[in-house]
Protein backbone atom coordinates (compact mmCIF):
# COMPACT_ATOMS: atom_id res chain seq x y z
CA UNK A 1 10.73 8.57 -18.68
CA UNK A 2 9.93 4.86 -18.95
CA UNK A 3 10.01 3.66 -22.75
CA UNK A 4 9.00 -0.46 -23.29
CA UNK A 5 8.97 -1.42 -26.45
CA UNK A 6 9.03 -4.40 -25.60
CA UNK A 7 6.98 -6.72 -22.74
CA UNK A 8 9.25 -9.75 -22.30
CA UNK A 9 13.35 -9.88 -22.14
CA UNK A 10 13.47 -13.41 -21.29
CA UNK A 11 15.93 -12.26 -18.35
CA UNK A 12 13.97 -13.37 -16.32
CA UNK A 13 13.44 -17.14 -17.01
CA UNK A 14 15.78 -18.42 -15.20
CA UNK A 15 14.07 -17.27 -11.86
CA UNK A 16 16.20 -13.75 -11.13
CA UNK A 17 15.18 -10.55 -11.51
CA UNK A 18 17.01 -7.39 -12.14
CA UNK A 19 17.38 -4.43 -9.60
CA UNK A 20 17.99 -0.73 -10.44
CA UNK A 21 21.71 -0.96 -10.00
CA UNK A 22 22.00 -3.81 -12.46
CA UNK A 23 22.71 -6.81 -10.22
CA UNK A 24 20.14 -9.89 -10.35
CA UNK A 25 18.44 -11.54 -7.32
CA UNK A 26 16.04 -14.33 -7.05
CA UNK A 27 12.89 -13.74 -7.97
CA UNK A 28 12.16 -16.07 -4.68
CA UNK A 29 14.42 -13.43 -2.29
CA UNK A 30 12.89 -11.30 -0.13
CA UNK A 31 13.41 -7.91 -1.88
CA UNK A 32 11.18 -9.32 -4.71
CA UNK A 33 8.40 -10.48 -2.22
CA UNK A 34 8.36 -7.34 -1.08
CA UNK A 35 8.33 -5.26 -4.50
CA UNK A 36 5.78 -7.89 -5.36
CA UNK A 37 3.32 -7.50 -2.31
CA UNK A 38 3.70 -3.50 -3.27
CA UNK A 39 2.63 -4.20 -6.69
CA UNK A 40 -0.35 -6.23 -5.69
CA UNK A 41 -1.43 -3.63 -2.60
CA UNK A 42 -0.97 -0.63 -5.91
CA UNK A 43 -3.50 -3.35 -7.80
CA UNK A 44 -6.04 -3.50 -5.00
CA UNK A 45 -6.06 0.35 -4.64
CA UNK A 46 -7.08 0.12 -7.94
CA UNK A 47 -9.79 -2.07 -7.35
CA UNK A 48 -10.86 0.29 -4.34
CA UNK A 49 -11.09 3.34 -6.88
CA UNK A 50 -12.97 1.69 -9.13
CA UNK A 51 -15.46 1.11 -6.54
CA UNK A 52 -15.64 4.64 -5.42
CA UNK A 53 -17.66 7.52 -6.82
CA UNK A 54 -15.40 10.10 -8.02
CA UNK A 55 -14.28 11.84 -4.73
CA UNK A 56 -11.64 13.19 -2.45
CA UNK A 57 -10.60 9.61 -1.66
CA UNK A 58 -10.34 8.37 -5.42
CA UNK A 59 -8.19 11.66 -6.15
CA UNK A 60 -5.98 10.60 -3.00
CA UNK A 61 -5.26 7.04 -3.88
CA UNK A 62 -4.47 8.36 -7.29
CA UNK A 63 -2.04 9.83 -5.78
CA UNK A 64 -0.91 6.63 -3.43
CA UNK A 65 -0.65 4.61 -6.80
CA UNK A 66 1.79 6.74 -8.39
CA UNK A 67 4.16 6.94 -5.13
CA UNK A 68 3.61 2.84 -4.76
CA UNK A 69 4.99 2.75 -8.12
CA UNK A 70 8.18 5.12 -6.40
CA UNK A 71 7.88 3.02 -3.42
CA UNK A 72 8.50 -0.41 -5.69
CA UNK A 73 11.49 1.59 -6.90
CA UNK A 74 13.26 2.54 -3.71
CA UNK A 75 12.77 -1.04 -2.77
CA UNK A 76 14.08 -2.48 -5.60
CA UNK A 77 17.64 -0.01 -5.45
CA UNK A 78 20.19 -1.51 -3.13
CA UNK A 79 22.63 0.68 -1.11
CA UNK A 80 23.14 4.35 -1.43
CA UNK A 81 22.55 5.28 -5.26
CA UNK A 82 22.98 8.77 -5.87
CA UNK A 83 20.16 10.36 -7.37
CA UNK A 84 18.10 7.11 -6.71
CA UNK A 85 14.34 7.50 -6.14
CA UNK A 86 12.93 6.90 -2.82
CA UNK A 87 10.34 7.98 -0.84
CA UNK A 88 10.66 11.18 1.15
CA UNK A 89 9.49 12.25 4.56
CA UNK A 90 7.17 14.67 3.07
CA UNK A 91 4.98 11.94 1.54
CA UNK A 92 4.22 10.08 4.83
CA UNK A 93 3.55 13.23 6.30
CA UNK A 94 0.88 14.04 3.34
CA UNK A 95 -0.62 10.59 4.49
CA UNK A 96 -0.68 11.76 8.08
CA UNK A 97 -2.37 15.06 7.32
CA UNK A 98 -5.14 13.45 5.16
CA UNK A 99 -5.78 10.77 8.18
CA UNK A 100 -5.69 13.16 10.44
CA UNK A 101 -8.39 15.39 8.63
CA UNK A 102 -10.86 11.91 7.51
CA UNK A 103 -10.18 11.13 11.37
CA UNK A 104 -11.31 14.35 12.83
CA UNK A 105 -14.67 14.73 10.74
CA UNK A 106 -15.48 10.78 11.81
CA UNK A 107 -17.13 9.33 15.65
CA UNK A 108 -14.87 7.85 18.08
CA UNK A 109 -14.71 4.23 17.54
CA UNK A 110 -17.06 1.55 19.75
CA UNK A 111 -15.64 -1.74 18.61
CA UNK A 112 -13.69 -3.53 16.11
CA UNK A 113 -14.87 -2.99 12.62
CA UNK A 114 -15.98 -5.92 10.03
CA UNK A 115 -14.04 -5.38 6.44
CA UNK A 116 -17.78 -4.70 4.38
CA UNK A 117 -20.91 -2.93 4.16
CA UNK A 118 -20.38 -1.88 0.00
CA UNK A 119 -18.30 -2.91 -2.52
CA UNK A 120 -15.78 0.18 -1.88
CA UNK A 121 -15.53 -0.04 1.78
CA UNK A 122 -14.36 -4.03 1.29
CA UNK A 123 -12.15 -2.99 -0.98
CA UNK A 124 -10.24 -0.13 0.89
CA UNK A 125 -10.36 -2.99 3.33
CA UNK A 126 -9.02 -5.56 1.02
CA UNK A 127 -6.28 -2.79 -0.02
CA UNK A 128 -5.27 -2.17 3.91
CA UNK A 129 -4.88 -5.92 4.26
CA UNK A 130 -2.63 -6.10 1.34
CA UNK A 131 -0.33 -3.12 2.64
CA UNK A 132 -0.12 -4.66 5.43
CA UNK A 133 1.72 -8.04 4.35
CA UNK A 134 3.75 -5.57 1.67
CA UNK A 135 5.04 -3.80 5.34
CA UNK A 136 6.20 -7.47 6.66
CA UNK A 137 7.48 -8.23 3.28
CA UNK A 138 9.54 -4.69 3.52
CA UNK A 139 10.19 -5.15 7.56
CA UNK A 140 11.81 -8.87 6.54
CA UNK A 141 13.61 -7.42 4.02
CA UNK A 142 15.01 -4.76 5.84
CA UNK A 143 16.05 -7.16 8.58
CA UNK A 144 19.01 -8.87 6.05
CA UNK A 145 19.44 -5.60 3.83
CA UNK A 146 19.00 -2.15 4.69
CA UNK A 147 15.71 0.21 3.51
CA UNK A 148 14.71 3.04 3.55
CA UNK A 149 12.89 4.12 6.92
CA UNK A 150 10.71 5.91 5.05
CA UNK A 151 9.76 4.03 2.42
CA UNK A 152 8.86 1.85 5.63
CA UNK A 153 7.19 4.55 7.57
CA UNK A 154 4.82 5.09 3.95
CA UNK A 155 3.55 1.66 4.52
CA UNK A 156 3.06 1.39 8.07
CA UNK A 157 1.15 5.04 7.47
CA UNK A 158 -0.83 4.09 4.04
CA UNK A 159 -2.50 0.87 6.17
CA UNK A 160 -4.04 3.44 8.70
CA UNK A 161 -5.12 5.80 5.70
CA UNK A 162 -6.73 3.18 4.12
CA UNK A 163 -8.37 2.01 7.54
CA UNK A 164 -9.50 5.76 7.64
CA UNK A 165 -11.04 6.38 4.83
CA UNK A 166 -12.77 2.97 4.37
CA UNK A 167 -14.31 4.86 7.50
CA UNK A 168 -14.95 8.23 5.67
CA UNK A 169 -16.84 6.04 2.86
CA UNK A 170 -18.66 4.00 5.17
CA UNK A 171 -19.69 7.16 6.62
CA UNK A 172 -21.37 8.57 3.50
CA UNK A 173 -23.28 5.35 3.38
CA UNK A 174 -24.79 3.16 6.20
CA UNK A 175 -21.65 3.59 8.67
CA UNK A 176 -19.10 0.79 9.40
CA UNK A 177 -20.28 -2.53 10.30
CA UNK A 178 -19.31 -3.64 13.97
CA UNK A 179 -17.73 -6.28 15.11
CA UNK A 180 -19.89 -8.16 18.10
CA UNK A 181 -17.72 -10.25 20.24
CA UNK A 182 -19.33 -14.09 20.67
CA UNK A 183 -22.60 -13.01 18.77
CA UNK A 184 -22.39 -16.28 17.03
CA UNK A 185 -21.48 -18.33 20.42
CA UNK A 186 -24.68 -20.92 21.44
């Protein structure tokens, strides 16, 4: 259980950051950028729920929030902890189930889709976009220090489940807004 009493240490103003195992790192290095990216992507999921009726995709990215929260924890424990909390193969198969069940009840695609139509579709959007850059933060990361692969995997898989069910919402609405190559063009 997580107890703050209080919101500032002042650790942390002279640019480091602690990890889980104790040891410090810049808050510049590219563990942080990553934890950070994962924080922000938690913070646009947010957004994206508060845009949605209360519905099988809000209750689901409920669920994403709290394991972004786990996900920001594996990331920010180094090396081989025991006991250590990181995400588990069982939770990017979850995602995989629910895409593949938002997938099967949606039409084949025609084109590229535009990021819009309602405020909640942009936002699962928005929310994909920002998983995305946490996975390059993570893949960078992982290229000088050693992750998890499936704390990797979990972000590689929440971008398509957000891609999905911006889909699924769309769907309930007027349907996803198509991209039309060189509409624009004179």
């Amino acid at each position: 259980m997580v107890k703050l009493n209080k919101i500032y240490t002042r650790t942390g103003d002279g640019g480091s950051a602690g990890l889980v195992d104790g040891s410090r790192v810049s808050k510049a290095s590219l563990r942080m950028a990553a934890i950070g990216d994962i924080d922000e992507a938690n913070a646009a999921i947010g957004v994206a729920i508060a845009a949605l009726d209360d519905c099988d995709t809000a209750t689901s990215l409920l669920r994403v929030q709290n394991e972004l929260f786990d996900l920001g924890a594996d990331v920010a424990t180094p090396g081989e902890i025991e006991g250590a909390l990181r995400i588990v193969a069982g939770q990017v198969e979850r995602l995989e189930g629910e895409i593949d069940a938002m997938t099967a009840l949606q039409q084949p695609l025609t084109s590229f889709i535009l990021p819009g139509g309602s405020p909640a579709v942009a936002s699962l959007h928005l929310a994909r976009t920002i998983v995305r850059r946490a996975e390059r933060s993570a893949v960078a990361t992982n290229e000088s220090e050693p992750l998890n692969p499936h704390a990797l995997a979990y972000l590689n898989r929440l971008s398509d489940h957000l891609f999905v069910a911006a889909r699924a919402v769309a769907a309930e609405g007027a349907g996803d807004v198509l991209w039309q190559p060189g509409a624009t063009r004179a």
